[in-house]
N, C-alpha and C. Protein backbone atom coordinates (compact mmCIF):
# COMPACT_ATOMS: atom_id res chain seq x y z
N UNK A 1 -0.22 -10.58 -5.38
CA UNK A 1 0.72 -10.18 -6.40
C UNK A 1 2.12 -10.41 -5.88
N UNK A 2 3.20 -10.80 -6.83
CA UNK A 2 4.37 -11.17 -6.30
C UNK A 2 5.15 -10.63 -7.30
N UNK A 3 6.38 -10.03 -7.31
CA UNK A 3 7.00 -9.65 -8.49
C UNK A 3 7.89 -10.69 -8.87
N UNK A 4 8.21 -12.20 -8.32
CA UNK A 4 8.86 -12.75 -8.46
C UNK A 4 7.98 -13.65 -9.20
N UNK A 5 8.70 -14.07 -10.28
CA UNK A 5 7.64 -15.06 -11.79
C UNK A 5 7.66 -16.31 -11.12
N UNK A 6 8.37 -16.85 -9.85
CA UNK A 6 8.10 -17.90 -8.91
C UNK A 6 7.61 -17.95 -8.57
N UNK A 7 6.44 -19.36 -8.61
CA UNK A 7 5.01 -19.63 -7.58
C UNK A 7 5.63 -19.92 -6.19
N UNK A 8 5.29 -19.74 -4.91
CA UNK A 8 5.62 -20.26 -3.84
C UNK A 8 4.98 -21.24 -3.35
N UNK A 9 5.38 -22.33 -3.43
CA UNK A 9 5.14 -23.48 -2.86
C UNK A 9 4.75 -23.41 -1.72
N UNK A 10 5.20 -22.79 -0.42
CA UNK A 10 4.49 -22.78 0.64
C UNK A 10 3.06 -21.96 0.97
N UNK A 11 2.96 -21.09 0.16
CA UNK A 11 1.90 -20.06 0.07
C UNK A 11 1.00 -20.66 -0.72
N UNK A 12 0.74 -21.57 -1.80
CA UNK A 12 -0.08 -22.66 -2.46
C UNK A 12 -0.66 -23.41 -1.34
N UNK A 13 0.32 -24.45 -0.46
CA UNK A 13 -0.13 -25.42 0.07
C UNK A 13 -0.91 -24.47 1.01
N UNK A 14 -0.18 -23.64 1.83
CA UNK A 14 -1.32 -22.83 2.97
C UNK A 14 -3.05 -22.99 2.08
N UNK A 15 -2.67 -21.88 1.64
CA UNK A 15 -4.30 -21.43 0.43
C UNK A 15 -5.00 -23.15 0.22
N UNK A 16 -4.22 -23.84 -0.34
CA UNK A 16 -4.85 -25.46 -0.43
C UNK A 16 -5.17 -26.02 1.12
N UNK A 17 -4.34 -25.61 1.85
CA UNK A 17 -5.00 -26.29 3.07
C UNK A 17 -6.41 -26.07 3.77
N UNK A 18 -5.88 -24.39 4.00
CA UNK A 18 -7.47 -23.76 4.18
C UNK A 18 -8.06 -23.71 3.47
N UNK A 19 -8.37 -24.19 2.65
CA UNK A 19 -9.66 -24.05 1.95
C UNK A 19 -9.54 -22.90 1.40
N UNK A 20 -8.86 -22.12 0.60
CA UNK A 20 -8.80 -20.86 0.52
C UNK A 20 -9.30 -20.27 -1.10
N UNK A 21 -8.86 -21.44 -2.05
CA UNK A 21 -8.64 -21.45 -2.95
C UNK A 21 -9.61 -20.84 -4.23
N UNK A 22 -10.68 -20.20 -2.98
CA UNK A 22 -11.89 -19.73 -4.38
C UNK A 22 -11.87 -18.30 -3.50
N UNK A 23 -11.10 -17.97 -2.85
CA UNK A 23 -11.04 -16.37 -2.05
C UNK A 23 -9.67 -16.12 -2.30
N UNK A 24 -9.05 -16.50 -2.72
CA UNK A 24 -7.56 -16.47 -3.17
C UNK A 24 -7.06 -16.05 -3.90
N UNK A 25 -6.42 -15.14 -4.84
CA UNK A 25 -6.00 -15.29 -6.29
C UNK A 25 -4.75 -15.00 -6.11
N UNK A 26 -3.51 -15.72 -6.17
CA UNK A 26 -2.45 -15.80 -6.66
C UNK A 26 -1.76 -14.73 -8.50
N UNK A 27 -0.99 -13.71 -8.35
CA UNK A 27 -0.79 -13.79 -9.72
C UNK A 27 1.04 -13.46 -9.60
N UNK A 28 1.78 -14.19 -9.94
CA UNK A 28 3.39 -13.85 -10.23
C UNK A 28 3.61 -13.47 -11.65
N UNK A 29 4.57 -12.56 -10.88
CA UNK A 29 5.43 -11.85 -11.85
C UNK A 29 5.36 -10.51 -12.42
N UNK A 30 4.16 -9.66 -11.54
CA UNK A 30 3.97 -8.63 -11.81
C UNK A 30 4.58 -7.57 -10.86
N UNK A 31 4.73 -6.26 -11.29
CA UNK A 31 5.51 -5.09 -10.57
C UNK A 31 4.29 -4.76 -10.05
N UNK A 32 3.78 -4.22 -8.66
CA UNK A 32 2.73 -3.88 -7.51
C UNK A 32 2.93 -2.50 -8.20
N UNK A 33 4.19 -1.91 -9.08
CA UNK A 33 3.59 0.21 -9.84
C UNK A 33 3.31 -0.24 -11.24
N UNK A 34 2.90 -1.17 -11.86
CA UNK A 34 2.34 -1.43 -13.12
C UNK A 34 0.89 -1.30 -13.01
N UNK A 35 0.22 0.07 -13.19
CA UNK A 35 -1.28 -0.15 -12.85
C UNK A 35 -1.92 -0.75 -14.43
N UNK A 36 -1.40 -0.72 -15.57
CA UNK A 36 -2.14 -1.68 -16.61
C UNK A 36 -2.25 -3.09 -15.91
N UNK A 37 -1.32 -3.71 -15.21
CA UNK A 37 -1.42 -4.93 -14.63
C UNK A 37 -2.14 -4.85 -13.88
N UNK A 38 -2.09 -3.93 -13.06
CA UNK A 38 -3.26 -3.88 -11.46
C UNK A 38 -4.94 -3.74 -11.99
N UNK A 39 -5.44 -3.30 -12.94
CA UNK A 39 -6.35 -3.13 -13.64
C UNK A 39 -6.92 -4.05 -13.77
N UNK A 40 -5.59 -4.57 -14.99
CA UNK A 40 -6.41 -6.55 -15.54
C UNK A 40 -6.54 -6.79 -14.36
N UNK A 41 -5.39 -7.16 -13.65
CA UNK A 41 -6.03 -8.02 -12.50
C UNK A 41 -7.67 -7.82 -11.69
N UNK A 42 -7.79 -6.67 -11.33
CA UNK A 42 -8.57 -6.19 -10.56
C UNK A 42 -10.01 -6.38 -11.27
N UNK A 43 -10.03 -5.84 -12.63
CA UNK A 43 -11.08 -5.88 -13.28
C UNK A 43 -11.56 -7.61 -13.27
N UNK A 44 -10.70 -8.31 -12.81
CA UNK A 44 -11.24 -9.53 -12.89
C UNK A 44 -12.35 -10.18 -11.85
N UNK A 45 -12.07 -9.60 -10.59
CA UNK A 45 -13.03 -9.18 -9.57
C UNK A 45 -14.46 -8.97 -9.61
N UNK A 46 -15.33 -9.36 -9.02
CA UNK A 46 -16.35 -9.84 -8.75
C UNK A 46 -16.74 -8.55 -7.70
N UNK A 47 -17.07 -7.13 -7.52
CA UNK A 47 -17.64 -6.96 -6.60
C UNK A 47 -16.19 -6.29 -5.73
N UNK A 48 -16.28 -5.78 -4.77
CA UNK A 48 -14.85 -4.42 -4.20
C UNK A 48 -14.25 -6.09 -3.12
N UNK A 49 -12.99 -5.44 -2.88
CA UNK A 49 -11.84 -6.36 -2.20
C UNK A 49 -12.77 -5.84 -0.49
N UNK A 50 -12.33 -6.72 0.06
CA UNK A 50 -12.07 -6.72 1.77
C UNK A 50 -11.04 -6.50 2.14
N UNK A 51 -9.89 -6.89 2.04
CA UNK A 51 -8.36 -6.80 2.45
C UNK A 51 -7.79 -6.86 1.77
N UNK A 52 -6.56 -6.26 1.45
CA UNK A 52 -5.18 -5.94 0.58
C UNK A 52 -4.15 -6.00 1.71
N UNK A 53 -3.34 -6.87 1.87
CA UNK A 53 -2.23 -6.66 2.22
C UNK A 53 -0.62 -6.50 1.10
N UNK A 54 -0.17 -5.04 1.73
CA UNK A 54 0.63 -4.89 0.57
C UNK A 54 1.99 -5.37 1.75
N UNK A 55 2.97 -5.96 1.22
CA UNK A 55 4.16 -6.40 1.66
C UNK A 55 5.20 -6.47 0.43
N UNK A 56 5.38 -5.42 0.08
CA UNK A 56 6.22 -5.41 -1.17
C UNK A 56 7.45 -4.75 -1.44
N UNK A 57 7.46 -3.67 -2.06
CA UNK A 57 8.79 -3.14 -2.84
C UNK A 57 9.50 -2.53 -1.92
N UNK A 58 8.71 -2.00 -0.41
CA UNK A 58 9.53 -1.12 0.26
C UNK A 58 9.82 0.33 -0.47
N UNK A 59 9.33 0.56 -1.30
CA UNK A 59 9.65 1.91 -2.16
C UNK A 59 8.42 2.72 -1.86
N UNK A 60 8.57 3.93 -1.94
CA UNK A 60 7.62 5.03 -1.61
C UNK A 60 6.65 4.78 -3.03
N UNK A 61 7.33 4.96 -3.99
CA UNK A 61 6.62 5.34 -4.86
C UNK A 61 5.90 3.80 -5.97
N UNK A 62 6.42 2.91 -5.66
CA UNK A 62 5.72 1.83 -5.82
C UNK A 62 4.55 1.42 -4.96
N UNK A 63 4.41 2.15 -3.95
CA UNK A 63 3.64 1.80 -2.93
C UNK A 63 2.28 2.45 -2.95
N UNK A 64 2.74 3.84 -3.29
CA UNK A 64 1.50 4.80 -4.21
C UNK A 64 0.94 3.97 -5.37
N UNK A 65 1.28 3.81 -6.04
CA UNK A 65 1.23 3.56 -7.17
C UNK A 65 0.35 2.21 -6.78
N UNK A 66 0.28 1.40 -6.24
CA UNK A 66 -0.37 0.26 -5.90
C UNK A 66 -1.75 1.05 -5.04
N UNK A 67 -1.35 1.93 -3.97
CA UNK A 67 -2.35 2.27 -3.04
C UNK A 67 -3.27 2.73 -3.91
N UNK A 68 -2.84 3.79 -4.41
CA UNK A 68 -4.06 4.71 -4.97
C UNK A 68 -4.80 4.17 -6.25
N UNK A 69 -4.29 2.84 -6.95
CA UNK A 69 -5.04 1.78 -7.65
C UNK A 69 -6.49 1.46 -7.16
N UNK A 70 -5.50 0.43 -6.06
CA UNK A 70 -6.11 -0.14 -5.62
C UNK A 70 -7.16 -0.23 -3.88
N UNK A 71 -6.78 0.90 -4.03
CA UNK A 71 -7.72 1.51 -2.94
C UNK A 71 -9.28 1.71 -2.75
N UNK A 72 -9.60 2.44 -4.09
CA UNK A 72 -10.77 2.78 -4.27
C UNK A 72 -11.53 1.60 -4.78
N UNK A 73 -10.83 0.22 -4.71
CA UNK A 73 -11.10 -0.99 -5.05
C UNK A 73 -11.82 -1.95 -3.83
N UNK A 74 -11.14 -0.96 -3.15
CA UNK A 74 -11.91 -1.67 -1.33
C UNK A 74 -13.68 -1.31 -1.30
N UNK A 75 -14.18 -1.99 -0.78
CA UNK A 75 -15.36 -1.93 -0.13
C UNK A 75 -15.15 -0.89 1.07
N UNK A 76 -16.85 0.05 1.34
CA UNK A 76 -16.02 0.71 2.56
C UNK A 76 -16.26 0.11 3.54
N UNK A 77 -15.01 0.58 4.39
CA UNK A 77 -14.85 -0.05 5.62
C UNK A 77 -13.96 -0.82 5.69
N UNK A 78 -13.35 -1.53 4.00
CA UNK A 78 -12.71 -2.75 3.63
C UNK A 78 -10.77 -2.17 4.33
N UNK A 79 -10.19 -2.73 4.41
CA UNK A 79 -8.82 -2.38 4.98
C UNK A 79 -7.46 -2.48 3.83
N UNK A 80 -6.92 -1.71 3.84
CA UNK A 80 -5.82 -1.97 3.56
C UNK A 80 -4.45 -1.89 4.39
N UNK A 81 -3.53 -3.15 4.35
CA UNK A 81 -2.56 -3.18 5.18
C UNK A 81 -1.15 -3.04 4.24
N UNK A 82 0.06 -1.98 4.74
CA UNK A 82 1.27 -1.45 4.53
C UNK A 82 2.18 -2.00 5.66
N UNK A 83 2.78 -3.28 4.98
CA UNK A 83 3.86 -4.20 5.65
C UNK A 83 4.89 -3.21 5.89
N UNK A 84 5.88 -3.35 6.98
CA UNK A 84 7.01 -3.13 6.79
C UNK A 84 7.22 -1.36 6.45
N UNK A 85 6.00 -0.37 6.96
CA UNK A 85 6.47 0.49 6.38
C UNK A 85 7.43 1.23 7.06
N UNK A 86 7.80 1.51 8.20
CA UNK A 86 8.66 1.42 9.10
C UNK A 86 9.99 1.92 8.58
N UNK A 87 10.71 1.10 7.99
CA UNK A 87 11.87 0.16 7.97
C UNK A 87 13.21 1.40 7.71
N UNK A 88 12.74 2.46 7.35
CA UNK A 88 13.86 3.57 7.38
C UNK A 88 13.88 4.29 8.52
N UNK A 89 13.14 3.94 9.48
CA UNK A 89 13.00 4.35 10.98
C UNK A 89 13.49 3.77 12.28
N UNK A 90 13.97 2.62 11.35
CA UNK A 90 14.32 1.95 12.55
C UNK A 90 15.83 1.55 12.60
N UNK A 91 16.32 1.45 13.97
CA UNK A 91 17.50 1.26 14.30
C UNK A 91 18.52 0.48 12.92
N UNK A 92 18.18 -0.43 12.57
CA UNK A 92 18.82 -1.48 12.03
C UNK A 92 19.06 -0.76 10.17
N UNK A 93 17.77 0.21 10.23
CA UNK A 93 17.27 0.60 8.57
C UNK A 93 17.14 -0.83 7.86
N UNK A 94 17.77 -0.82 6.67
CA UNK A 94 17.54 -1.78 5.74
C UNK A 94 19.27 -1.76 5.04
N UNK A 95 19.61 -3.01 5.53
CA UNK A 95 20.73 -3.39 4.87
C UNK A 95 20.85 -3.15 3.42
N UNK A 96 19.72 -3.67 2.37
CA UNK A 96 20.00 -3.34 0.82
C UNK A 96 19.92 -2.31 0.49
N UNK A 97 21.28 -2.41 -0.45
CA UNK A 97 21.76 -0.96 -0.74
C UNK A 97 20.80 -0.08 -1.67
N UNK A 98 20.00 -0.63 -2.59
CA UNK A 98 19.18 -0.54 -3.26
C UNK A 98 18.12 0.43 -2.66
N UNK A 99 17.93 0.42 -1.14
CA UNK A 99 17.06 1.61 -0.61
C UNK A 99 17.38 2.17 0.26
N UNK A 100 18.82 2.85 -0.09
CA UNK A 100 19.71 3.54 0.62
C UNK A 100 19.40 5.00 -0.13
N UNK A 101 18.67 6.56 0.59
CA UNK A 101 18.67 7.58 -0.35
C UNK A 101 17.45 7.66 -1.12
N UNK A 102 16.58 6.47 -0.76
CA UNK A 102 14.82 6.50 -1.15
C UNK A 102 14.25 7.50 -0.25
N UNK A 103 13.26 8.18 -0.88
CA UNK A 103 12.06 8.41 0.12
C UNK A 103 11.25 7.36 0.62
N UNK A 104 11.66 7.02 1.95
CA UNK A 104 10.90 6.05 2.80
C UNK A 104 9.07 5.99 2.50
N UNK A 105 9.00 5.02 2.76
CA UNK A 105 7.43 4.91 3.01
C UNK A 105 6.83 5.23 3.77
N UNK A 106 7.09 5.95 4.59
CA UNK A 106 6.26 6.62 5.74
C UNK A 106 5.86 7.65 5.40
N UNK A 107 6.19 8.19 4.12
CA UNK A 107 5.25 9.85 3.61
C UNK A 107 4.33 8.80 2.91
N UNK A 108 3.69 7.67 2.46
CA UNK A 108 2.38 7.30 2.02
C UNK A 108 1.61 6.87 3.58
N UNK A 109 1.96 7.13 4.34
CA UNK A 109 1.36 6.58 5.55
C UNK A 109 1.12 8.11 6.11
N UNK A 110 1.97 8.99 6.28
CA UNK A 110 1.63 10.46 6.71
C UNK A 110 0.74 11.01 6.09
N UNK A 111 0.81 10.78 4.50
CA UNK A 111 -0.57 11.13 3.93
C UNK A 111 -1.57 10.53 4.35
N UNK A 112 -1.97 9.33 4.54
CA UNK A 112 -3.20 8.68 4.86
C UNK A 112 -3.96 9.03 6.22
N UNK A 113 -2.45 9.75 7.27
CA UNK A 113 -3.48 10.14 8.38
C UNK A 113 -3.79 11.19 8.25
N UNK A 114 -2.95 12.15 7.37
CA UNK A 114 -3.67 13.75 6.94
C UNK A 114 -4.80 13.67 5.91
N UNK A 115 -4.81 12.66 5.45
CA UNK A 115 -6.44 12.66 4.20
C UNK A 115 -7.46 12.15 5.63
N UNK A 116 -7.42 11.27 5.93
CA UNK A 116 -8.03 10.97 7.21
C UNK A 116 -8.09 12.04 8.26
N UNK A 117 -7.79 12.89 8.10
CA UNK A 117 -7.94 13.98 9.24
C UNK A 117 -8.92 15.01 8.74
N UNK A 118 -9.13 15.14 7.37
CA UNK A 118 -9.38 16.02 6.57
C UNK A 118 -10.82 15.51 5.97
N UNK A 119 -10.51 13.91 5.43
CA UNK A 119 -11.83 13.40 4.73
C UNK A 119 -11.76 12.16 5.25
N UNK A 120 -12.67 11.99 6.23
CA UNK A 120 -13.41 10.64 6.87
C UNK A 120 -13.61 10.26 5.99
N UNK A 121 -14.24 10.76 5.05
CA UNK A 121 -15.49 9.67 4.25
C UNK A 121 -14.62 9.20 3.13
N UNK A 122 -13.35 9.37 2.99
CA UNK A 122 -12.27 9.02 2.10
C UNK A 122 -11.40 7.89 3.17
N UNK A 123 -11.04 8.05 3.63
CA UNK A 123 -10.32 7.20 4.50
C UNK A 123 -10.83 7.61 6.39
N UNK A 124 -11.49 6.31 6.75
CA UNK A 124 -12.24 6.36 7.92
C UNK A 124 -11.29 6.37 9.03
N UNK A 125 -10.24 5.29 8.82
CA UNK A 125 -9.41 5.01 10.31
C UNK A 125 -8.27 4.78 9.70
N UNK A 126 -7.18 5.32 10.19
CA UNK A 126 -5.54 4.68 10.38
C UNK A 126 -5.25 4.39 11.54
N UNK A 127 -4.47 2.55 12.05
CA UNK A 127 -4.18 2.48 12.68
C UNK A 127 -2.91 1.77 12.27
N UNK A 128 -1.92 2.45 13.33
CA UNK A 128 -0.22 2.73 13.05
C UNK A 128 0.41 1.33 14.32
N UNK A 129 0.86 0.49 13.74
CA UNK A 129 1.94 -0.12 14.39
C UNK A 129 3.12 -0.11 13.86
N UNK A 130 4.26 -0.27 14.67
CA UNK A 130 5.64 -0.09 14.16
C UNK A 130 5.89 -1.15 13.21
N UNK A 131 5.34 -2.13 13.08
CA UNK A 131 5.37 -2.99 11.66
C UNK A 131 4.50 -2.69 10.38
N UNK A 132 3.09 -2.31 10.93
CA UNK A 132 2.70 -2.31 9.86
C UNK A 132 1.23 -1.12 9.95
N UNK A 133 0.94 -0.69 8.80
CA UNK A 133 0.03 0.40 9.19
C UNK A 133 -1.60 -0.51 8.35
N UNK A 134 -2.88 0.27 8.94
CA UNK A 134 -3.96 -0.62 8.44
C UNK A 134 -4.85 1.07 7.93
N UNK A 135 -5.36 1.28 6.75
CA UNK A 135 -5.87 2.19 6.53
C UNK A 135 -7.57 1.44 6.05
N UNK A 136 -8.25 2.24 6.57
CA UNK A 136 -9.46 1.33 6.56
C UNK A 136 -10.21 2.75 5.59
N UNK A 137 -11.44 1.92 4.37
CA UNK A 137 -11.89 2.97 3.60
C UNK A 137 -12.58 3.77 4.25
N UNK A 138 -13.58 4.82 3.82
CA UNK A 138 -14.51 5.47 4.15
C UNK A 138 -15.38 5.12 3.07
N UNK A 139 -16.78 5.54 3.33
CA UNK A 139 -18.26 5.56 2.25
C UNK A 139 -18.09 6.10 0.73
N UNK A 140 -17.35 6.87 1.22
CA UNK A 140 -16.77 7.96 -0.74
C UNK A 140 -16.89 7.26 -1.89
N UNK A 141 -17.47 7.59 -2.78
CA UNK A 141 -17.28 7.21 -3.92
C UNK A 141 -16.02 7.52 -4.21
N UNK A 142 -15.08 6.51 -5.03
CA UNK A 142 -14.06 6.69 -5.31
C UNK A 142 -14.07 5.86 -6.19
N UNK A 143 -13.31 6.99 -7.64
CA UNK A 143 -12.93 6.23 -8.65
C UNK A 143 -11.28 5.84 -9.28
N UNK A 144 -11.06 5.30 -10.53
CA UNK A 144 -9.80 4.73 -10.79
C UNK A 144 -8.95 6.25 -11.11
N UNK A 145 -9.26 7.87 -11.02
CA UNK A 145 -8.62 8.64 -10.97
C UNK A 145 -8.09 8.71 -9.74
N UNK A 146 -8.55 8.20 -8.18
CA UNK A 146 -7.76 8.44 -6.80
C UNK A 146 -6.80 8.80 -6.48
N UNK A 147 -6.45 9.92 -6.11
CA UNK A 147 -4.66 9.92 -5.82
C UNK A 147 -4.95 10.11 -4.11
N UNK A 148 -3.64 9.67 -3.47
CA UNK A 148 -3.85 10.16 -2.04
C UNK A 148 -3.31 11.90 -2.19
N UNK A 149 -2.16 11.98 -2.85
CA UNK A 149 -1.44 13.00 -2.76
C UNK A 149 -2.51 14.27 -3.03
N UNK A 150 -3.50 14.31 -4.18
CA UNK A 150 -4.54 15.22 -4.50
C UNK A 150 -5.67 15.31 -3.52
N UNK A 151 -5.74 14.30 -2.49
CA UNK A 151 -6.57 14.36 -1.58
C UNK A 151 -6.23 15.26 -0.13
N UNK A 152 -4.90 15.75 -0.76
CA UNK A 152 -4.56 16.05 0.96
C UNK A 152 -5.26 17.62 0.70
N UNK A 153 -5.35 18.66 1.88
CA UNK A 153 -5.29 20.12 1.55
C UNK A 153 -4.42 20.56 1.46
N UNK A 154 -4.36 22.21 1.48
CA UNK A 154 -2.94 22.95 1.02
C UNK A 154 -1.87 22.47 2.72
N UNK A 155 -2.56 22.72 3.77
CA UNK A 155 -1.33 22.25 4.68
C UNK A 155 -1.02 20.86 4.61
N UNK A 156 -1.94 20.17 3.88
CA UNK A 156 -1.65 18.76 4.35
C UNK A 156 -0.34 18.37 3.12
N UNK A 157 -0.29 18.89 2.10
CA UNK A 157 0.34 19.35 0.52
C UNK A 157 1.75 19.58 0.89
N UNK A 158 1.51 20.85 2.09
CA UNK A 158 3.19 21.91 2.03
C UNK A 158 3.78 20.44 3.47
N UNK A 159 3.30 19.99 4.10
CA UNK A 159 3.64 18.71 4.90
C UNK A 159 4.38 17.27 4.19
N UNK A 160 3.46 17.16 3.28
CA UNK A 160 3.89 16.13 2.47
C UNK A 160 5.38 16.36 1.80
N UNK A 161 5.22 17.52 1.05
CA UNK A 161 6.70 18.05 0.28
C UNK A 161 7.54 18.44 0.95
N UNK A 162 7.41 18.87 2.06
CA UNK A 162 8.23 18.95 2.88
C UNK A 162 9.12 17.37 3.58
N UNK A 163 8.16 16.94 3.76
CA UNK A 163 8.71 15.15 4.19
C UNK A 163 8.93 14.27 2.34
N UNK A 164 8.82 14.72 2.04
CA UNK A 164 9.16 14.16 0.79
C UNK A 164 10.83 14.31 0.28
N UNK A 165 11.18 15.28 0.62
CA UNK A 165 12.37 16.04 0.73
C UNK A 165 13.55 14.95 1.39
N UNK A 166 13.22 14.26 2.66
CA UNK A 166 13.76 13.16 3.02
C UNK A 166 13.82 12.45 2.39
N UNK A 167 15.51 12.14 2.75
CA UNK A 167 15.65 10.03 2.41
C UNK A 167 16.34 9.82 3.58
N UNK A 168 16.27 8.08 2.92
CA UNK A 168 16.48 6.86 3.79
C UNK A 168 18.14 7.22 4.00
N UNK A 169 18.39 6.61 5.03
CA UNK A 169 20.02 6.90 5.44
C UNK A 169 20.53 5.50 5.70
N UNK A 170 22.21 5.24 5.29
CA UNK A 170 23.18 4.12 5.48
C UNK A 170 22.68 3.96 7.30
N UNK A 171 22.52 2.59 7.12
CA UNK A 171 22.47 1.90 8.57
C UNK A 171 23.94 1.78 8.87
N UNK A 172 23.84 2.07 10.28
CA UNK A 172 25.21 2.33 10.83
C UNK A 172 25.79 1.27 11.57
């Protein structure tokens, strides 16, 4: 998914080179928090995803909004990867002003290790690098109601809102 209605030419030829092109699906121009879009798309699917890599809006809440879609869309065991979630943590922050005063993305990643702490069989493993985080499923049945946020418990709840409370700060 790309929110830009531009095909990328270099991301075509890759997919055409490797052979990619029947494990592939390309779709531009859609917003990653439009779940009527994430739906069609998904419903088009054959059987649960293996990998999702999300590299997108940088927004907390676009990021939910994609996760908890498309999560319960994984196979278990299947992974999902959170590019870049970092990026209000780090020295440099994020130059665009545009996510200056967001709630960072690192409260959808704090949730995932407190649902994971709580329910294995909902989310099996988080593993955290400073670029990018990999949340791998658990066995759970999980349907298109999923939220992470309803999955946490009451401490995992008063944690969340509490870090929710934060934003992103002017890089200095």
């Amino acid at each position: 998914l790309d929110h830009s209605p531009d095909p990328q030419p270099d991301l075509a030829r890759f997919i055409d080179q490797q052979g990619l092109g029947d494990v592939v699906d390309l779709h531009y121009g859609v917003d990653q928090a439009d779940t009527e879009a994430l739906d069609r798309i998904l419903d088009g699917f054959d059987g649960p995803l293996d990998l999702v890599i999300d590299d997108a809006s940088h927004r907390e809440a676009q990021t939910r909004a994609s996760f908890d879609r498309i999560f319960p869309r994984l196979r278990p065991s299947g992974a999902y990867v959170v590019e870049d979630w970092a990026w209000a943590h780090q020295v440099f922050a994020s130059p665009d002003p545009h996510l200056h005063g967001v709630t960072p993305m690192s409260l959808v990643v704090l949730e995932c290790v407190l649902v994971a702490a709580r329910h294995p069989e909902v989310i099996a493993e988080v593993v955290i690098d400073k670029q990018w985080v990999l949340v791998r499923r658990g066995p759970a049945e999980l349907d298109t109601t999923f939220s992470l946020s309803t999955s946490l418990d009451l401490v995992g709840r008063r944690m969340a809102e509490a870090a929710a409370a934060v934003r992103s700060r002017v890089p200095r």
